[in-house]
Protein backbone atom coordinates (compact mmCIF):
# COMPACT_ATOMS: atom_id res chain seq x y z
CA UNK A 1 0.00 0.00 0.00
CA UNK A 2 1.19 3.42 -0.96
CA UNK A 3 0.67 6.45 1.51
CA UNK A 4 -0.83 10.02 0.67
CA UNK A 5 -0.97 11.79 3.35
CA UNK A 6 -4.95 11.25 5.44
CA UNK A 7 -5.34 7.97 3.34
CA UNK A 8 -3.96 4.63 1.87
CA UNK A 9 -4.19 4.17 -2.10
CA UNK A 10 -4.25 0.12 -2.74
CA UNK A 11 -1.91 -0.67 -5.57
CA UNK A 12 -0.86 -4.03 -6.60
CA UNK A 13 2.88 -4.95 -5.93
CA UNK A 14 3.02 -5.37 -9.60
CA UNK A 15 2.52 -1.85 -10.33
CA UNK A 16 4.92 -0.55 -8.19
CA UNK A 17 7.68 -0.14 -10.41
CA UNK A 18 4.53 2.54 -12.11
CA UNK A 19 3.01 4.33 -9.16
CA UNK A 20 2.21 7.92 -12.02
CA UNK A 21 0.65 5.36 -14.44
CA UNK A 22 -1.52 3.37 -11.71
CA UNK A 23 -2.53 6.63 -10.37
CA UNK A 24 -3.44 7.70 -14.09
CA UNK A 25 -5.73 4.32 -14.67
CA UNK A 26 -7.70 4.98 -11.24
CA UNK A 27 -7.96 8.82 -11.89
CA UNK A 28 -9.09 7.66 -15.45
CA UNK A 29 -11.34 5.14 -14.62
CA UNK A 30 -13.33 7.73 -12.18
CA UNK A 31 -13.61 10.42 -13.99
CA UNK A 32 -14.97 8.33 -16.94
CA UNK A 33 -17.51 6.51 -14.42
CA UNK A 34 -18.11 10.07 -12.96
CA UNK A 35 -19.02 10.83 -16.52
CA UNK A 36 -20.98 7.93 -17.61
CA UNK A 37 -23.38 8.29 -14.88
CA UNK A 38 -23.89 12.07 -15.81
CA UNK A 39 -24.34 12.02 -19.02
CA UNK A 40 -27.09 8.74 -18.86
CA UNK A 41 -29.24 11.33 -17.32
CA UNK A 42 -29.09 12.88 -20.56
CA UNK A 43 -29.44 9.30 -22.60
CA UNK A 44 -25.95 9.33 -23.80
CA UNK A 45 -23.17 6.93 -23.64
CA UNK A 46 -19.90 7.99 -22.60
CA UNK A 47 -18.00 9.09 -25.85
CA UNK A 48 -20.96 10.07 -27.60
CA UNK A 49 -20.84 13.32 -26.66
CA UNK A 50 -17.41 13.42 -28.10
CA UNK A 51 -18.57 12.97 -31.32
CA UNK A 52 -21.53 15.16 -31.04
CA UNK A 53 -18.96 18.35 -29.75
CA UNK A 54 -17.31 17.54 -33.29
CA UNK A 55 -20.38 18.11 -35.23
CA UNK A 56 -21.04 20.63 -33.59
CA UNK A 57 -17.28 22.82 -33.73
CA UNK A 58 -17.34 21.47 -37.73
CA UNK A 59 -20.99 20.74 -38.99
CA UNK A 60 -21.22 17.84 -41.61
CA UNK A 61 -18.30 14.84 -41.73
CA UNK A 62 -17.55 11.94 -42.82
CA UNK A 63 -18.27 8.80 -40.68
CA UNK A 64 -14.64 7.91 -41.56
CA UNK A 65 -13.23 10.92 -40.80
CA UNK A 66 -15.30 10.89 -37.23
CA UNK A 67 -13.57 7.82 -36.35
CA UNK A 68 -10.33 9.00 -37.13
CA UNK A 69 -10.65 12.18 -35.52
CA UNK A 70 -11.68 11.04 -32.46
CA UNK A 71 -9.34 7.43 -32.84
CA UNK A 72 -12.27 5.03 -33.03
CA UNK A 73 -12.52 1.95 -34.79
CA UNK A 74 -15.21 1.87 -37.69
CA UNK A 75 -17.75 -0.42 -35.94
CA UNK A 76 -18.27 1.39 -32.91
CA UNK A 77 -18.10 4.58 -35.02
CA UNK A 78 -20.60 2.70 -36.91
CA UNK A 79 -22.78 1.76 -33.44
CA UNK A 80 -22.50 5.17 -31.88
CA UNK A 81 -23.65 7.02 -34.82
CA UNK A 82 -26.61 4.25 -35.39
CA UNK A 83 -27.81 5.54 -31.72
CA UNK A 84 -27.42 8.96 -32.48
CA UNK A 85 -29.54 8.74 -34.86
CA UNK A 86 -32.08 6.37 -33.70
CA UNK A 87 -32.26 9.44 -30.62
CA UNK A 88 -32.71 12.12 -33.56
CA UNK A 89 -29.36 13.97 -32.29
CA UNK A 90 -27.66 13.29 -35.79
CA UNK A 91 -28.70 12.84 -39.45
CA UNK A 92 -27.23 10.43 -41.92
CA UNK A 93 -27.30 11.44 -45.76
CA UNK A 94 -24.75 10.23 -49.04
CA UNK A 95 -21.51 12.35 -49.39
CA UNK A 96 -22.18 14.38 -52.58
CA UNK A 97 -18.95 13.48 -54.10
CA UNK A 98 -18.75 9.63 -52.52
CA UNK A 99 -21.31 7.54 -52.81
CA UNK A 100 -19.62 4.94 -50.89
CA UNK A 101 -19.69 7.58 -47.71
CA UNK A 102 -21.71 9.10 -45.95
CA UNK A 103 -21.75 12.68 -44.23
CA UNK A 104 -23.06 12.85 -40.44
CA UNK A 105 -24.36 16.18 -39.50
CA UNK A 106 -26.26 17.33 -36.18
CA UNK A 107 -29.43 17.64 -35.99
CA UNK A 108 -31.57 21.06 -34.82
CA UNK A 109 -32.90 18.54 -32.54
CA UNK A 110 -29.03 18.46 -30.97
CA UNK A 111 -28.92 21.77 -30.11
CA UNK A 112 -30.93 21.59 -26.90
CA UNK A 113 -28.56 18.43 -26.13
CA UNK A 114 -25.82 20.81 -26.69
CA UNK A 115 -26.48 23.27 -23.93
CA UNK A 116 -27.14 19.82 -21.32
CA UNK A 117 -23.88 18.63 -22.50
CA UNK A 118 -21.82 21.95 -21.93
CA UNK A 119 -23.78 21.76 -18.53
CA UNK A 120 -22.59 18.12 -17.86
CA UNK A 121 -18.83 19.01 -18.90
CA UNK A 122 -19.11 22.00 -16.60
CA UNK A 123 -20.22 19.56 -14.08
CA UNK A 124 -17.92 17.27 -14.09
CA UNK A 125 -15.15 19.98 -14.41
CA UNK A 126 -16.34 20.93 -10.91
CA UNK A 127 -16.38 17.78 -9.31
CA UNK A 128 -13.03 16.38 -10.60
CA UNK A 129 -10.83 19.80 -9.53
CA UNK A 130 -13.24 20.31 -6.78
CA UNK A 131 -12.08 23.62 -4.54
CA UNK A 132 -8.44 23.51 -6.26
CA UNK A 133 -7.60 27.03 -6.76
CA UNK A 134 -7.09 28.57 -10.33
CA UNK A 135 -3.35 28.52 -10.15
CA UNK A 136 -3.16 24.98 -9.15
CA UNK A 137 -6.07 24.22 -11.86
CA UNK A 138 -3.51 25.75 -14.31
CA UNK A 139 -0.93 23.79 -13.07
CA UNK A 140 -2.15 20.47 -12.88
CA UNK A 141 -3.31 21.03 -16.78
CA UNK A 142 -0.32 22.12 -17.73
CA UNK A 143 1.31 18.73 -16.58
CA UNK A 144 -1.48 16.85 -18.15
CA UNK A 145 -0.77 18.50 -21.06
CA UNK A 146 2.89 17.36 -21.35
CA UNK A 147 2.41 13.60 -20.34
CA UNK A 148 -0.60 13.52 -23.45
CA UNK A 149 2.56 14.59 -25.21
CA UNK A 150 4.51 12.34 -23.73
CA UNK A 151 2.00 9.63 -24.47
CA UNK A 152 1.54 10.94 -27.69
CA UNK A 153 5.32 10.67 -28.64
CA UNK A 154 5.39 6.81 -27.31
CA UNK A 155 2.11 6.03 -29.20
CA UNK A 156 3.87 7.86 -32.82
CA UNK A 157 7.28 5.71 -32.26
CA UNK A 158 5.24 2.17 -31.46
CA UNK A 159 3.32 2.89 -34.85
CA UNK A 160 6.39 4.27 -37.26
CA UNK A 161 7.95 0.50 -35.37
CA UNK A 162 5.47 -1.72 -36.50
């Protein structure tokens, strides 16, 4: 068991040699549990909104291009987009110049979602940096920021290796 000062964090003796990355999977797997029960009050699956604040920043895409923007695979691209649409959120028509594609674009119907998304975000924003003041708020992103870098880096040299 590792010690934080007022409390004991259970970590395997096999991820000891890792102590940042354990702490990164636990942190992870809250705040994405944290979000999944938020945004079910709303009807959505985590990650959906993900796709939905794309349409939304860039109007009409590609299904293909979705799922690379946001790293998905095509069949849960495929599967998230089915109940997007099924909930009237999204709209599904042929890609003008590709037959074989089609273009995803929100629907009016999303915008209300919109506004109870940016609510949920805000939300969740608030409960994961809790009363952390601004300057530590700044701080702690800024370190996020460089191991997503990091990460990034590792992820770019595994791919250009195999």
């Amino acid at each position: 068991m590792s010690e934080v000062p007022g409390r004991e964090i259970g970590q395997p003796a096999t991820a000891v040699s890792g102590p940042v990355s354990h702490a990164i999977f636990r942190v992870s797997r809250l705040h994405r549990m944290l979000a999944g029960s938020l945004l079910r009050e709303l009807g959505l699956y985590p990650g959906q909104e993900l796709v939905m604040m794309q349409l939304w920043d860039t109007g009409a895409q590609r299904q293909t291009e979705l799922a690379k923007v946001l790293d998905s695979d095509a069949a849960t691209m495929t599967r998230t987009i089915q109940r997007l649409e099924k909930a009237g959120f999204v709209r599904r028509s042929p890609d003008p110049t590709d037959k074989r594609a089609s273009l995803i674009e929100p629907t009016a119907a999303s915008q209300a979602l919109r506004r109870q998304v940016e609510e949920v975000w805000r939300r969740l924003e608030q409960l994961t940096v809790a009363d952390a003041a601004d300057d530590a708020q700044g701080r702690l992103l800024d370190q996020l920021l460089t191991l997503e870098d990091n990460l990034l880096s590792a992820v770019e040299e595994l791919r250009s290796q195999g």
